[in-house]
C-alpha atoms as a PDB file:
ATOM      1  CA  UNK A   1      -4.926  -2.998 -34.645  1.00  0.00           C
ATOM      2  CA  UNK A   2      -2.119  -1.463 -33.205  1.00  0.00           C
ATOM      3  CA  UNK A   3       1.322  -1.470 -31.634  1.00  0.00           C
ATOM      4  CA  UNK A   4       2.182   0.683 -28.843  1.00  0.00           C
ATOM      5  CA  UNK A   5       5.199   0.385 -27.280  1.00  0.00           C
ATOM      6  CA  UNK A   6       6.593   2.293 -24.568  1.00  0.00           C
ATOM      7  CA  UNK A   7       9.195   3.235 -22.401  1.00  0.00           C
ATOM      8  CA  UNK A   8       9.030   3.345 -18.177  1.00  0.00           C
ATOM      9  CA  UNK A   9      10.413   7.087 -17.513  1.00  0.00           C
ATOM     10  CA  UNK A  10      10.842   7.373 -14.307  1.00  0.00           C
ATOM     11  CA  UNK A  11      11.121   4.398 -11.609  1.00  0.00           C
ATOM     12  CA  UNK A  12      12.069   4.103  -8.162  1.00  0.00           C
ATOM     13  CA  UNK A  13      11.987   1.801  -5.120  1.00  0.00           C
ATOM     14  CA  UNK A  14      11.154   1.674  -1.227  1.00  0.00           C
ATOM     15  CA  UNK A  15      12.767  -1.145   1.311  1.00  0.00           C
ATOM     16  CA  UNK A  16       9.318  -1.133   3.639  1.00  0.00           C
ATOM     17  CA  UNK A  17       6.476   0.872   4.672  1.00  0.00           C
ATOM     18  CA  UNK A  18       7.555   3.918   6.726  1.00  0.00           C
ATOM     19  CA  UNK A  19      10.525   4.192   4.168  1.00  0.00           C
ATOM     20  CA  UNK A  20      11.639   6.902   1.767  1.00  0.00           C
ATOM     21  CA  UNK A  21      11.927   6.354  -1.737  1.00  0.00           C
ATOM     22  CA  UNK A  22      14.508   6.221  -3.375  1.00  0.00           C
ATOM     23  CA  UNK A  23      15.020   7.393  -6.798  1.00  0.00           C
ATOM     24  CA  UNK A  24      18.979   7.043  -7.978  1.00  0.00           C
ATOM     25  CA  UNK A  25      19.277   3.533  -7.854  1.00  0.00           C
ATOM     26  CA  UNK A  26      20.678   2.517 -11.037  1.00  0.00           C
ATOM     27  CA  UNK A  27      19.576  -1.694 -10.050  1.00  0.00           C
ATOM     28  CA  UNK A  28      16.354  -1.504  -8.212  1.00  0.00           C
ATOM     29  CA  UNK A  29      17.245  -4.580  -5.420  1.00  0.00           C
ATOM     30  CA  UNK A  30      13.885  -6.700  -5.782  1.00  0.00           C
ATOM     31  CA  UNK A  31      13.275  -8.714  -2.710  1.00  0.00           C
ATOM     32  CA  UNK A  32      11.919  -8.000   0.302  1.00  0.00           C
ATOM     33  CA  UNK A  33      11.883  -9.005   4.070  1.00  0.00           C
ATOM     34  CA  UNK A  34      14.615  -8.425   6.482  1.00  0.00           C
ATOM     35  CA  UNK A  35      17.022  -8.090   4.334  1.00  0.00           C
ATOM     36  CA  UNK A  36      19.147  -5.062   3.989  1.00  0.00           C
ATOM     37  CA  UNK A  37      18.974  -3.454   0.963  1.00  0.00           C
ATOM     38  CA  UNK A  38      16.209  -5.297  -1.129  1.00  0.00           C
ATOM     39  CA  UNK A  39      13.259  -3.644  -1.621  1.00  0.00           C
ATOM     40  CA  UNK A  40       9.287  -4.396  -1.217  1.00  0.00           C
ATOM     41  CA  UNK A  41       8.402  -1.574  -3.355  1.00  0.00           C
ATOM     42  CA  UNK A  42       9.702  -1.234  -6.878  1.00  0.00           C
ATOM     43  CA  UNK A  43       7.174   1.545  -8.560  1.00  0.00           C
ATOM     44  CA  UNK A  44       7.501   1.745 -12.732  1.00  0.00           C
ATOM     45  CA  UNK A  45       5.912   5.060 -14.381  1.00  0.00           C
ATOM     46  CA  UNK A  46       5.000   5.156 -18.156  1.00  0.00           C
ATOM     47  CA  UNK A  47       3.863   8.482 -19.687  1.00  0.00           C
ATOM     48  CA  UNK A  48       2.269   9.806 -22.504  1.00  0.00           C
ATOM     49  CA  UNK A  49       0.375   6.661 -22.765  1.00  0.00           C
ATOM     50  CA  UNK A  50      -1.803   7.054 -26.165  1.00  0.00           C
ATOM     51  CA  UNK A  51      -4.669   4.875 -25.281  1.00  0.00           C
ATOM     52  CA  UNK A  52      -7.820   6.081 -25.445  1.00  0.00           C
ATOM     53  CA  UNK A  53     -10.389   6.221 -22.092  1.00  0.00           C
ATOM     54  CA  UNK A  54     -12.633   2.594 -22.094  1.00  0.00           C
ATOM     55  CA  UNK A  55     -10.413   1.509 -25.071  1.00  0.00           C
ATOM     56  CA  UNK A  56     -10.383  -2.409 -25.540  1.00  0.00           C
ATOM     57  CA  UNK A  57      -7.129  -3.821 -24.393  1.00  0.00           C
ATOM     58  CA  UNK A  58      -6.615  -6.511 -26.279  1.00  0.00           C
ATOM     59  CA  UNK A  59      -3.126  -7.342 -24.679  1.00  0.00           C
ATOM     60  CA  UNK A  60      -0.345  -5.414 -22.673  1.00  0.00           C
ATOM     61  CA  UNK A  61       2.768  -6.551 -21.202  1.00  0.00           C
ATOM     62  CA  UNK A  62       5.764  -5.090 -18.962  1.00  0.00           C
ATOM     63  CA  UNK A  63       9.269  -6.383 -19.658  1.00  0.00           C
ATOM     64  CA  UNK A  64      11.569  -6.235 -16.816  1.00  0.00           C
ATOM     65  CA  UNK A  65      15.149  -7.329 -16.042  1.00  0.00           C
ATOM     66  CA  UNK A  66      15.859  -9.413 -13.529  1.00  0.00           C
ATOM     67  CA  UNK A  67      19.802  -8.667 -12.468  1.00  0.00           C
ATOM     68  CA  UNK A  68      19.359 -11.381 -10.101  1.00  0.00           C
ATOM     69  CA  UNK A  69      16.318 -12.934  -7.436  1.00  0.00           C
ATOM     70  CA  UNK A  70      16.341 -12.729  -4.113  1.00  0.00           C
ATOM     71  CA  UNK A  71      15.997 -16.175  -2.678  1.00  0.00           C
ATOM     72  CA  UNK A  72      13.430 -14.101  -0.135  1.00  0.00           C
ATOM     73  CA  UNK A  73      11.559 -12.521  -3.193  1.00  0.00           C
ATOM     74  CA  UNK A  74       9.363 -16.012  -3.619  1.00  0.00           C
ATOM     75  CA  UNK A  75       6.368 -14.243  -3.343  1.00  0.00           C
ATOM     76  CA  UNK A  76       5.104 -11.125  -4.549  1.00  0.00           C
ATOM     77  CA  UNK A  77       2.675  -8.842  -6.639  1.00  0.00           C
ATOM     78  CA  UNK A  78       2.633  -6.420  -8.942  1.00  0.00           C
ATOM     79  CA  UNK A  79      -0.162  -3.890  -9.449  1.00  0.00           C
ATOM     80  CA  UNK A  80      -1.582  -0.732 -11.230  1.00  0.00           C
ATOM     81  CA  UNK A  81      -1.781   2.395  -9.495  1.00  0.00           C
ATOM     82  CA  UNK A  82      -5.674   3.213  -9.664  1.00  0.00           C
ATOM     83  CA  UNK A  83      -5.345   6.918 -10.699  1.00  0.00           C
ATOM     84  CA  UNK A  84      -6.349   8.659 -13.853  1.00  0.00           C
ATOM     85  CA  UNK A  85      -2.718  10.057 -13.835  1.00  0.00           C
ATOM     86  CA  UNK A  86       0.334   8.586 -12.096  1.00  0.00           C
ATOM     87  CA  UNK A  87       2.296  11.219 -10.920  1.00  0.00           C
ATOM     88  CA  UNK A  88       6.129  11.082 -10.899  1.00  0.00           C
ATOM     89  CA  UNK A  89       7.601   9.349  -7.891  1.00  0.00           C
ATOM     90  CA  UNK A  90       9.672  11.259  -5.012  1.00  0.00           C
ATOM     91  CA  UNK A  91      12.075  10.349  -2.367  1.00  0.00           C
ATOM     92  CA  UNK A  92       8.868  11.039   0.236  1.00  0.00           C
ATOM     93  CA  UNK A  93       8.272   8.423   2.667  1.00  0.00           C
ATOM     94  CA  UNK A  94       5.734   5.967   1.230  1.00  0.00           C
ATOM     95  CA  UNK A  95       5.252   7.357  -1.781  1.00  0.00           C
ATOM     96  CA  UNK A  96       5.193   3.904  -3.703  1.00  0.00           C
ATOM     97  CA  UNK A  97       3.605   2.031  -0.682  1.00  0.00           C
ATOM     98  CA  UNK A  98       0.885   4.698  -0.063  1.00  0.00           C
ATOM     99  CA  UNK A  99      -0.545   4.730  -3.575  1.00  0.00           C
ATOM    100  CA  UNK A 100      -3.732   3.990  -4.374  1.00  0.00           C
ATOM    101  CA  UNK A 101      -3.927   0.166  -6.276  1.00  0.00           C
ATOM    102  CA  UNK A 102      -6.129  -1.770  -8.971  1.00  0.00           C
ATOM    103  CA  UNK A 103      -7.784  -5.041  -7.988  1.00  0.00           C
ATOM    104  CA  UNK A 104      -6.233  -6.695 -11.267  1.00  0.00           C
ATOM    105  CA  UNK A 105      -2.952  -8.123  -9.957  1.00  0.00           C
ATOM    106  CA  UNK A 106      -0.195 -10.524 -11.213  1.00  0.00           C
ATOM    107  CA  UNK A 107       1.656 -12.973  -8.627  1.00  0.00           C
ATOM    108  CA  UNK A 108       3.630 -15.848  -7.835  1.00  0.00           C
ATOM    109  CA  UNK A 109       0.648 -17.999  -7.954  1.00  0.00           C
ATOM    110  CA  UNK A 110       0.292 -17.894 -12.108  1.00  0.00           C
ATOM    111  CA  UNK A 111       3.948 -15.959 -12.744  1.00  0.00           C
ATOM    112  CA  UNK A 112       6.837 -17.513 -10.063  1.00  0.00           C
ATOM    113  CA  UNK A 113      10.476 -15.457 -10.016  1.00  0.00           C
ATOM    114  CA  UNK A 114      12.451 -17.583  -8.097  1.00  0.00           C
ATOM    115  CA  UNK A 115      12.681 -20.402 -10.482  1.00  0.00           C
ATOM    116  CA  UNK A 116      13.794 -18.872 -13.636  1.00  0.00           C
ATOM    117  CA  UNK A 117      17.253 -17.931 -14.339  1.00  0.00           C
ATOM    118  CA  UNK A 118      18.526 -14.228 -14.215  1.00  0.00           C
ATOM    119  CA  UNK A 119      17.463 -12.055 -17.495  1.00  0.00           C
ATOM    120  CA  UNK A 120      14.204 -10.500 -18.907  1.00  0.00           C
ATOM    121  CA  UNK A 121      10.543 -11.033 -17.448  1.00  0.00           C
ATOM    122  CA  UNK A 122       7.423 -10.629 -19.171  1.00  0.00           C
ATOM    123  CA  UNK A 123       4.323  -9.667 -17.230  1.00  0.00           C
ATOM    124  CA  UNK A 124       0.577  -9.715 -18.862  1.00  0.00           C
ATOM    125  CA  UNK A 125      -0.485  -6.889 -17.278  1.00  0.00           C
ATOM    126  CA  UNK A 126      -3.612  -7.143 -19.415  1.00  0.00           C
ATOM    127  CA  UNK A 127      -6.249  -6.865 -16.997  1.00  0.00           C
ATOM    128  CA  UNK A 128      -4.168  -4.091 -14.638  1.00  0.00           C
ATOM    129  CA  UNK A 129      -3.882  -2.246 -17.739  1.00  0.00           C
ATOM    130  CA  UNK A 130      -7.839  -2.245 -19.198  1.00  0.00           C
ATOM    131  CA  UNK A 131      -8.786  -1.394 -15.026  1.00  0.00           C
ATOM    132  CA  UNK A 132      -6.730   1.885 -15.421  1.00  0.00           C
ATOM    133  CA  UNK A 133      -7.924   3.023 -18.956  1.00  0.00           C
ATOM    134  CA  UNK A 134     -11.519   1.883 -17.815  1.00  0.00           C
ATOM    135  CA  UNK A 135     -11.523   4.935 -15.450  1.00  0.00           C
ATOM    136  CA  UNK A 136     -13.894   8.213 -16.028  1.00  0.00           C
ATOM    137  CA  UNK A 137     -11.070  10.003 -15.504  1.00  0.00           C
ATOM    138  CA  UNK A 138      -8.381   8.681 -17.850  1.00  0.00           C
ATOM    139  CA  UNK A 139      -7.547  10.338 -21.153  1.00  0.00           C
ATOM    140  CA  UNK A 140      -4.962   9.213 -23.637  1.00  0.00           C
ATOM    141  CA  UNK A 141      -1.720  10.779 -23.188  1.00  0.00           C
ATOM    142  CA  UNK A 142      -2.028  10.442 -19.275  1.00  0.00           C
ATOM    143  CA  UNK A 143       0.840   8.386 -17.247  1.00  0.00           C
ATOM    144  CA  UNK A 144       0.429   5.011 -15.333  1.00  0.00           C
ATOM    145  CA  UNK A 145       2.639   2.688 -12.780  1.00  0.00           C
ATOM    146  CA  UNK A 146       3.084  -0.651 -12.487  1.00  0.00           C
ATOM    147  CA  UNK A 147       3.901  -1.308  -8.573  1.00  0.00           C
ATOM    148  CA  UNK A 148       6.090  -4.936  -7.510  1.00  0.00           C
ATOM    149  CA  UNK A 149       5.272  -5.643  -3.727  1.00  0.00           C
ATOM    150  CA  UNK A 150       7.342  -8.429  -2.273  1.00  0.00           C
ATOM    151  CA  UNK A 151       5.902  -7.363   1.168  1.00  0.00           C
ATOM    152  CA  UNK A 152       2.346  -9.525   1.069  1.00  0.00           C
END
């Protein structure tokens, strides 16, 4: 069996629904509601993912750092976009929010943010991972996203 590791490429972040994205952030602000400058849409892209279409995933994770939590980011979830090929992410309005999303999700419920100290999550994006590959459409080498929604 094995290893793949990669590398998110390209990443980006909207504060609501109706927003632009925004692209140069160098901290993506992870929180949500009304306040200023956090956002509910942090968008992660991955390409040239070598897995091949219907491939068994036997586990997959995404690593993330956590600068700091929002105490308003207590709930949240973070999805697959449900495409054959993620395509990059642009400063046009909703272009994390509008994307299409896999059922498989991770969220507070099983994986809580709030109560952890600042520093490096890990995310079994398992399932959200074999519901992407599992598509007719999806050949190895294509791109995928991981999307965080704090606005459920």
């Amino acid at each position: 069996m094995a290893k793949l590791t990669l590398t998110i490429n390209d990443d980006g972040s909207q504060d609501e629904v109706g927003d632009a994205v925004v692209l140069t952030n160098t901290t993506d602000v992870f929180g949500g509601s009304s306040v200023s400058n956090e956002a509910d849409y942090v968008g992660f892209r991955i390409v040239n993912v070598t897995v091949p279409q219907a491939a068994t995933i036997r586990h997959a994770a995404i690593k993330v750092n956590l600068a700091s939590v929002k105490t308003s980011a207590t709930t949240y979830n973070l999805k697959g976009e449900n495409v054959d090929n993620s395509a990059e992410f642009t400063t046009a309005v909703d272009n994390i929010s509008g994307r299409a999303l896999t059922t498989a999700l991770i969220d507070e419920t099983t994986h809580p943010i709030h109560d952890l100290p600042n520093g490096y999550r890990v995310w079994d994006v398992t399932a959200i991972v074999q519901e992407i590959v599992n598509r007719a459409g999806w050949v190895s080498g294509n791109a995928m996203a991981f999307i965080f929604n704090t606005a459920t």
